[in-house]
N, C-alpha and C. Protein backbone atom coordinates (compact mmCIF):
# COMPACT_ATOMS: atom_id res chain seq x y z
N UNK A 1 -10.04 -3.95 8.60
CA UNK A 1 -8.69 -4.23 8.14
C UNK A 1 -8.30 -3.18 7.09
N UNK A 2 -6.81 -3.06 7.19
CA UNK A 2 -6.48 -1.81 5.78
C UNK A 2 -4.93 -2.55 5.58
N UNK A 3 -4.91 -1.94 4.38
CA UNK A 3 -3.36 -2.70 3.94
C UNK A 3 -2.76 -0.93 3.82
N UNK A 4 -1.42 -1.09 4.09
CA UNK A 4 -0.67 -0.45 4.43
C UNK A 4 0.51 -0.22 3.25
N UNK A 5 0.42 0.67 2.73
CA UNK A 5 1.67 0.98 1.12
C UNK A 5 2.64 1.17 2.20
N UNK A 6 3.83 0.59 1.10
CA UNK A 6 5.30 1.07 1.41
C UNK A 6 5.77 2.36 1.79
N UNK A 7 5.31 3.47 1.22
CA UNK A 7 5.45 4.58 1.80
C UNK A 7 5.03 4.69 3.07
N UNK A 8 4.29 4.26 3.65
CA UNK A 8 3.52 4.72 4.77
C UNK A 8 4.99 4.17 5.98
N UNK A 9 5.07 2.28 5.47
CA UNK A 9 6.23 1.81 5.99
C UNK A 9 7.42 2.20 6.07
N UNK A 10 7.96 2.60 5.09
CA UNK A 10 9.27 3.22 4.68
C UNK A 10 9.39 4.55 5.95
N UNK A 11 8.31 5.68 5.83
CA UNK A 11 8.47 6.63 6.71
C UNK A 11 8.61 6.07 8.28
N UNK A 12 7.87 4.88 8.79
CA UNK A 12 7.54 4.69 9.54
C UNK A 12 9.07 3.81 10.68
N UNK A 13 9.05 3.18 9.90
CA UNK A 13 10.90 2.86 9.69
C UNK A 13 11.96 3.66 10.20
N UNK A 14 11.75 4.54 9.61
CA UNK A 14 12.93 5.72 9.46
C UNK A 14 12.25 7.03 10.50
N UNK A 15 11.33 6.42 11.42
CA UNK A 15 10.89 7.37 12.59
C UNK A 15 10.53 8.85 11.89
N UNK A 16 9.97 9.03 10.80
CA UNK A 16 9.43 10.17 9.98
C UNK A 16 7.53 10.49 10.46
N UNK A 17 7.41 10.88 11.35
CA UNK A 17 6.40 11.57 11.74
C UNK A 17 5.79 11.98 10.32
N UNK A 18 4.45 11.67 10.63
CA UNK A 18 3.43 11.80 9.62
C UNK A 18 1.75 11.79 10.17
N UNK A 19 0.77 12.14 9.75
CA UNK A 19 -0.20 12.04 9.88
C UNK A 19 -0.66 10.37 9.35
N UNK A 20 -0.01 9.75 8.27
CA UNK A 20 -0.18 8.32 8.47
C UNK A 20 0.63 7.19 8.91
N UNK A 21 1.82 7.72 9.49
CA UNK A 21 2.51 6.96 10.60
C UNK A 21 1.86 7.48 11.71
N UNK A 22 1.87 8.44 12.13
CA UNK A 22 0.46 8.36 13.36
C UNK A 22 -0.49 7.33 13.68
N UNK A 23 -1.47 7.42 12.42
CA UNK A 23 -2.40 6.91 12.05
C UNK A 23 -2.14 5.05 12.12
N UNK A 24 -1.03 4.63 11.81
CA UNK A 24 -0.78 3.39 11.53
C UNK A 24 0.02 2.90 13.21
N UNK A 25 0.72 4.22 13.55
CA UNK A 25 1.31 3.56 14.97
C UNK A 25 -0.03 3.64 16.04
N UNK A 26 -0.76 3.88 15.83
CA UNK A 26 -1.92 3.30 16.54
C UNK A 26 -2.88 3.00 16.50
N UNK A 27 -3.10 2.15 15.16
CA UNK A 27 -3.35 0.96 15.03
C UNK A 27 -2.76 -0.47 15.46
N UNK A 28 -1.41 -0.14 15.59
CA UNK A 28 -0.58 -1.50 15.63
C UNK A 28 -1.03 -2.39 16.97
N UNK A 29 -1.25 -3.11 16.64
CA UNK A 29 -2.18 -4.11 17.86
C UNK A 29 -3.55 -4.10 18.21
N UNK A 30 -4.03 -2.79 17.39
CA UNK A 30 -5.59 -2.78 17.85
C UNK A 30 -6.15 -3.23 16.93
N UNK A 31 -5.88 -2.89 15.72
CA UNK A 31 -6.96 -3.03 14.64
C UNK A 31 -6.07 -4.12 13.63
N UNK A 32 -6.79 -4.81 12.57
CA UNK A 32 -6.57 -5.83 11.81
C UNK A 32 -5.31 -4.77 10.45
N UNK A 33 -4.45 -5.20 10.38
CA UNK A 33 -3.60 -4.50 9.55
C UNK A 33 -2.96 -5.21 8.34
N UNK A 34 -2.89 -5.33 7.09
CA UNK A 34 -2.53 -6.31 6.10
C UNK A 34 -1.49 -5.56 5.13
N UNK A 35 -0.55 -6.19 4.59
CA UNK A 35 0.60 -6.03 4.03
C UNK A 35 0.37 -6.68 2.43
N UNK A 36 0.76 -6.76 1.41
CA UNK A 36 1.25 -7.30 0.02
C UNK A 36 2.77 -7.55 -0.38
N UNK A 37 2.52 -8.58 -1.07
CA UNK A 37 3.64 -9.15 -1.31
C UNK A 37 4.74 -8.47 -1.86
N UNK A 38 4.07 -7.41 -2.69
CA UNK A 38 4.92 -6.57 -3.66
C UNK A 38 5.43 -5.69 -2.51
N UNK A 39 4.61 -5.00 -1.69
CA UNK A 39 5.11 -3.69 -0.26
C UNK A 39 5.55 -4.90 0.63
N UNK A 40 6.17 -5.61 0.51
CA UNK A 40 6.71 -6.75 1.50
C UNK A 40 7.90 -6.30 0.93
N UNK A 41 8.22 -6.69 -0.28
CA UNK A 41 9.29 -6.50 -1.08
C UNK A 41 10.05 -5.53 -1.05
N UNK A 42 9.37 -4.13 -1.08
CA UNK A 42 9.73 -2.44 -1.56
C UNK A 42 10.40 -2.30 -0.05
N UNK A 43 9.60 -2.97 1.30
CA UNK A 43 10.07 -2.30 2.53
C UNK A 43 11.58 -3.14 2.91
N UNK A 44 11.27 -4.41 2.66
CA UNK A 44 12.68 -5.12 3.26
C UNK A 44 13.32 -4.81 2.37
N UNK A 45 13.25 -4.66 0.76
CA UNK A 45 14.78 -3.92 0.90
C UNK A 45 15.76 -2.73 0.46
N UNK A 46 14.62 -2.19 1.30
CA UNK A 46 15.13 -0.79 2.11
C UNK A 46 16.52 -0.87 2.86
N UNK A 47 16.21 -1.79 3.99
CA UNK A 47 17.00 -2.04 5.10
C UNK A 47 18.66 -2.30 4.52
N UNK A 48 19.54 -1.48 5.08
CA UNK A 48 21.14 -1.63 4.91
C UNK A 48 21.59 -2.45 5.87
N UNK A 49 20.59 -2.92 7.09
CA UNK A 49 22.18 -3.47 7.90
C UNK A 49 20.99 -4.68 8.77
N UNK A 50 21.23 -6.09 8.59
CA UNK A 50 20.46 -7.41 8.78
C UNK A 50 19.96 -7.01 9.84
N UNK A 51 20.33 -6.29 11.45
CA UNK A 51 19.25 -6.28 12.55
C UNK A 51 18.19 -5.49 12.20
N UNK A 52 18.09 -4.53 11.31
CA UNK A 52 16.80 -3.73 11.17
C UNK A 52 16.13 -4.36 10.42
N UNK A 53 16.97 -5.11 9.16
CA UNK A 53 16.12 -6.13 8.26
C UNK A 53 14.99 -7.24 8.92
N UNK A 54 16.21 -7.69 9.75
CA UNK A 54 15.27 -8.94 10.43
C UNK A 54 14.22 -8.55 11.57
N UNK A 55 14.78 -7.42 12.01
CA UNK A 55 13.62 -6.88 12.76
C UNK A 55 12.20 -6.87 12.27
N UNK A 56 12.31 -5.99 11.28
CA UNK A 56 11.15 -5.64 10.16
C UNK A 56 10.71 -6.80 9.56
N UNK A 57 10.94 -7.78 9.39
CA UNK A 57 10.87 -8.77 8.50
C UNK A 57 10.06 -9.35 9.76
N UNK A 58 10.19 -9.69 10.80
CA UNK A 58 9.30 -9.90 11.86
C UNK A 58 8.22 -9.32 12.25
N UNK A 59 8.25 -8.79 12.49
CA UNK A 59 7.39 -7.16 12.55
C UNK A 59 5.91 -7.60 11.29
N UNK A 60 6.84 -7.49 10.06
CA UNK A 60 5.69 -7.80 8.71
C UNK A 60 4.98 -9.37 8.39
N UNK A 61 6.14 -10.06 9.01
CA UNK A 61 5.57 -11.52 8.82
C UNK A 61 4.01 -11.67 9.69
N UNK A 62 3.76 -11.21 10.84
CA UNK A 62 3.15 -10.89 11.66
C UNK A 62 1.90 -10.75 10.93
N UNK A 63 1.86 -9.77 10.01
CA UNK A 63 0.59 -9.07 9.68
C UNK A 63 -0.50 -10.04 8.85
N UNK A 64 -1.58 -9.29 8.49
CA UNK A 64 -2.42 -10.65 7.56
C UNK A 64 -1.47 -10.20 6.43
N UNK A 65 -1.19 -10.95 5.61
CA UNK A 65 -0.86 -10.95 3.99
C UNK A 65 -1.52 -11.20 3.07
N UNK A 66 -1.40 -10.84 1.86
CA UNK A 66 -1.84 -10.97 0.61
C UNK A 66 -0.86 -10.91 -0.85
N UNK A 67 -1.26 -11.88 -1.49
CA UNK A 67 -0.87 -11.96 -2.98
C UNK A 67 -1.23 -10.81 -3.76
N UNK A 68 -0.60 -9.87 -4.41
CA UNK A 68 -1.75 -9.16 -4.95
C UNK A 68 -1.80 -9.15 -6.10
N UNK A 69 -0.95 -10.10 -6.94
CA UNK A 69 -1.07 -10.17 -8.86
C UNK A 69 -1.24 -11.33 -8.68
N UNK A 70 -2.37 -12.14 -9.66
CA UNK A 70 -2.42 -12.56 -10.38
C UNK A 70 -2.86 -12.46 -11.79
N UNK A 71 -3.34 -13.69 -13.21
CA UNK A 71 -3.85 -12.88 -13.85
C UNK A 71 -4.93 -12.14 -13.94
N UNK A 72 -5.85 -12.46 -13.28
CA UNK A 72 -7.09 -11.55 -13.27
C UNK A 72 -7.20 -10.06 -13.03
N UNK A 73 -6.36 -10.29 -11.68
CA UNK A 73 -5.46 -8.80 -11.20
C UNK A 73 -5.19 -7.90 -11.97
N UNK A 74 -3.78 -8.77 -12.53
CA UNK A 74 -3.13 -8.11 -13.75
C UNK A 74 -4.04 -7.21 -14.86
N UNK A 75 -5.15 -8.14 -15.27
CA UNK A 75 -6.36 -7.43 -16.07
C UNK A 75 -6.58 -6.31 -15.99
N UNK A 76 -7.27 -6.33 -14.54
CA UNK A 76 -8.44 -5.34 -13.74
C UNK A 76 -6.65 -4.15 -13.25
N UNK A 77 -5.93 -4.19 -12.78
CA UNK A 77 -4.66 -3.41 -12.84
C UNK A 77 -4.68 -3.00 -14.64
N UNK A 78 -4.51 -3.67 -15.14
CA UNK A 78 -4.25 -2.44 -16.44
C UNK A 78 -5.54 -1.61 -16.97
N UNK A 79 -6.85 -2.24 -16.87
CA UNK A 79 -8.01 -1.73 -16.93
C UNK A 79 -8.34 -0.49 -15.89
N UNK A 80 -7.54 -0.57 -14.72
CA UNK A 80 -7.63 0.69 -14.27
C UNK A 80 -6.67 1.56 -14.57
N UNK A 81 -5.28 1.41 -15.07
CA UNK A 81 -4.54 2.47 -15.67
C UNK A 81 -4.81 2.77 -16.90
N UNK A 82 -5.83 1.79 -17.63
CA UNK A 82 -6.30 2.85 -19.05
C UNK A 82 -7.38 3.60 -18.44
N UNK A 83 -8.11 3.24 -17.43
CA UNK A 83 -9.31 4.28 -17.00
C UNK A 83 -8.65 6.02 -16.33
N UNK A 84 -7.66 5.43 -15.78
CA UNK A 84 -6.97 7.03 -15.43
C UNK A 84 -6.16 7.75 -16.41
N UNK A 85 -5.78 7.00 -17.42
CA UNK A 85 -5.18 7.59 -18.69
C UNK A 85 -5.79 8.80 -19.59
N UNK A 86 -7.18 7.78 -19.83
CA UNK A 86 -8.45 8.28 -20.93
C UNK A 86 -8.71 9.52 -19.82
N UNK A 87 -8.35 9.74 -18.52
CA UNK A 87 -8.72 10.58 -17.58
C UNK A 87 -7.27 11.72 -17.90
N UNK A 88 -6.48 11.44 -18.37
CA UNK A 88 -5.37 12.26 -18.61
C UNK A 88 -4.08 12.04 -17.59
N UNK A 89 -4.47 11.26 -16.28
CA UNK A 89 -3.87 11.05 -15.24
C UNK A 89 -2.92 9.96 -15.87
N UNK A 90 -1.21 9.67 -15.99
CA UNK A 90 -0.88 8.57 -16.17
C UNK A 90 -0.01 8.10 -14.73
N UNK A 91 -0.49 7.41 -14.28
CA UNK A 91 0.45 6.92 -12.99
C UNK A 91 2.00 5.93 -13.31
N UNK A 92 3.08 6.55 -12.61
CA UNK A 92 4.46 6.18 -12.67
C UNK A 92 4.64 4.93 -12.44
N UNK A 93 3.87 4.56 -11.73
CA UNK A 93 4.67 3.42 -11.18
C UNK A 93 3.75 2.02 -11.17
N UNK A 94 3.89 0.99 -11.92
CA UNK A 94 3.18 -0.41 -11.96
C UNK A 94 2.38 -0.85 -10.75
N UNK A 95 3.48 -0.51 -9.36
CA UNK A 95 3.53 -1.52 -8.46
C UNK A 95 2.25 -0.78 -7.92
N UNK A 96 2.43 0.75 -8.17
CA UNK A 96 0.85 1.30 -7.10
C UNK A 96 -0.52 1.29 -8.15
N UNK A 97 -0.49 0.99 -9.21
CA UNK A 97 -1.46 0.88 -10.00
C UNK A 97 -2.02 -1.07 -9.35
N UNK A 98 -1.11 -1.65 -9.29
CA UNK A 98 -1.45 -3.15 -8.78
C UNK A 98 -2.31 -3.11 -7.38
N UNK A 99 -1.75 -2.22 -6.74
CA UNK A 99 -1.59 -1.82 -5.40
C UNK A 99 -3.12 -1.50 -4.86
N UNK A 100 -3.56 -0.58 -5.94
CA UNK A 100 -4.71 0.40 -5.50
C UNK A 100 -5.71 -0.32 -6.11
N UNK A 101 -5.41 -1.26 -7.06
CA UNK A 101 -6.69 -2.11 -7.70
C UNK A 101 -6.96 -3.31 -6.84
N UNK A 102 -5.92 -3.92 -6.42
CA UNK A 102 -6.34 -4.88 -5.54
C UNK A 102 -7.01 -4.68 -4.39
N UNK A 103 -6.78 -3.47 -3.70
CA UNK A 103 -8.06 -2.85 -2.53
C UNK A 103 -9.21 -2.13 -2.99
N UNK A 104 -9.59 -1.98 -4.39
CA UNK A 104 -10.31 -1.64 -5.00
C UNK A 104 -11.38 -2.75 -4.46
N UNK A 105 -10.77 -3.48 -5.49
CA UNK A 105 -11.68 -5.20 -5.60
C UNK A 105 -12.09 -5.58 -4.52
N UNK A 106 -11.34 -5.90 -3.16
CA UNK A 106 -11.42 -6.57 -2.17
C UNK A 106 -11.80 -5.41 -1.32
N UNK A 107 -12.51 -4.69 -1.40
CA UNK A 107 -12.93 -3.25 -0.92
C UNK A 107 -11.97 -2.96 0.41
N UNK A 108 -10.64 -3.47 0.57
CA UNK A 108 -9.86 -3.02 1.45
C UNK A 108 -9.62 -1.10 1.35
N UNK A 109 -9.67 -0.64 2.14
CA UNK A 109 -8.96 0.96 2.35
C UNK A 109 -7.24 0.95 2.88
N UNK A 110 -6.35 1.61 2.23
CA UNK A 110 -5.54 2.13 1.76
C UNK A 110 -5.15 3.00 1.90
N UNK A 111 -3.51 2.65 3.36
CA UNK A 111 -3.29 3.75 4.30
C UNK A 111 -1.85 4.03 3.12
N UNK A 112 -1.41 5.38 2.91
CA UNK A 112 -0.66 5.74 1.66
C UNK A 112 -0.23 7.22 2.15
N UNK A 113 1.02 6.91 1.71
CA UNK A 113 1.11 9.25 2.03
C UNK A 113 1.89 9.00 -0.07
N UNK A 114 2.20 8.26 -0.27
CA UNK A 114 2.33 8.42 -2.06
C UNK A 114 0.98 9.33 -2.93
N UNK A 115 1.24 10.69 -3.12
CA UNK A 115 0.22 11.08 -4.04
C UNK A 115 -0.41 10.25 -5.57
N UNK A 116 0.52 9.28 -6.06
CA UNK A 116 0.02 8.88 -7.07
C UNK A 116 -0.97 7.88 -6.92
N UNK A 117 -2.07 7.91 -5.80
CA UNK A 117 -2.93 6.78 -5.03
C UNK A 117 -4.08 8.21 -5.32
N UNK A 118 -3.56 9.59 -5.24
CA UNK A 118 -5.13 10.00 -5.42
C UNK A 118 -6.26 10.19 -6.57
N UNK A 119 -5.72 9.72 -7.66
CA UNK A 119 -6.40 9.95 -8.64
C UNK A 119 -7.11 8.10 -8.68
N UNK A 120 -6.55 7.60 -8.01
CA UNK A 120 -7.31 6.43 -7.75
C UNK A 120 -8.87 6.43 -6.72
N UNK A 121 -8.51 7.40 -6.18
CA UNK A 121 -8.93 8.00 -4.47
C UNK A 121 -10.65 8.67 -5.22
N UNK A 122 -9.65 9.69 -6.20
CA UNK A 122 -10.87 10.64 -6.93
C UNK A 122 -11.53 10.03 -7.78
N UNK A 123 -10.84 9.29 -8.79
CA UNK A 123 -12.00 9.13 -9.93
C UNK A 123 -12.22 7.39 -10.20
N UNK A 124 -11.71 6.03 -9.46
CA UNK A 124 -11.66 4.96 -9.32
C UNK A 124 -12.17 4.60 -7.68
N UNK A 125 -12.87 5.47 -7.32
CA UNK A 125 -13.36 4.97 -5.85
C UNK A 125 -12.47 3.85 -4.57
N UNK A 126 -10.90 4.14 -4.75
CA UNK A 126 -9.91 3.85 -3.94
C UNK A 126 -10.77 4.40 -1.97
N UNK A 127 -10.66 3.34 -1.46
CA UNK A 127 -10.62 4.02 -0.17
C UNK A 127 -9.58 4.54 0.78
N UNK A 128 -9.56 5.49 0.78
CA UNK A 128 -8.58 6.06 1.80
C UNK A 128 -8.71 5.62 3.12
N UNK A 129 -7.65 4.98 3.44
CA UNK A 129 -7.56 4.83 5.27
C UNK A 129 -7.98 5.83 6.68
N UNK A 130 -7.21 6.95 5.96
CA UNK A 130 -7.13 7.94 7.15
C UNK A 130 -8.45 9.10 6.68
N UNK A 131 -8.88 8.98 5.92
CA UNK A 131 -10.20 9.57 5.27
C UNK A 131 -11.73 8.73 5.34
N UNK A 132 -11.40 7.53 5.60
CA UNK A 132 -12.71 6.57 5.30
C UNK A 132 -14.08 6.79 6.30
């Protein structure tokens, strides 16, 4: 199983050829594929016009899901953005610091074309999907 970032979705959506829309369009039906609540969020609403919404929204309901904050989470998420800090690395964005710790933990791998996932990749032992 691998959980799948919004980026990967977002491109995938918008028919943007990629080495991990590749990677993810064939998987779809073969292999076990899992989504988060937060990249549930980021992808639906994307969508401008309800048939692509609800499309997608079908499409994702589908998948395994996961919660991915709680407090413990929350913890082990800020404990890994002071570990990439003290590293000099500061990552932008909350939602992929949540993101990359929760497949940390649950040793899920982590299909992503967002660069701010590699310093998770390099020095927090993140698994890469299309690398694993």
């Amino acid at each position: 199983m691998i959980l799948v970032d919004s980026s990967v979705w977002i491109d995938y959506f918008n028919g943007n050829a990629s080495p991990e829309t590749d990677f993810l369009d064939g998987m779809l039906g073969v292999d076990a594929i899992a989504i988060g609540d937060m990249i549930l969020t980021e992808v639906l609403q994307g969508f401008r016009h309800d048939k692509d919404y609800e499309t997608a929204k079908r499409l994702l309901e589908a998948l395994t899901q996961f919660e991915l904050l709680g407090i413990e989470m929350a913890v082990k998420s800020a404990d890994n953005f002071r570990k990439l800090r003290k590293k000099g690395v500061t990552i932008r964005k909350t939602a992929d610091v949540i993101i990359a710790s929760y497949c940390m933990e649950h040793d899920l791998p982590l299909l992503f074309s967002d660069k701010d996932f590699q310093p998770f990749v390099q020095h927090l032992g993140l698994r890469d999907a299309i690398h694993t």
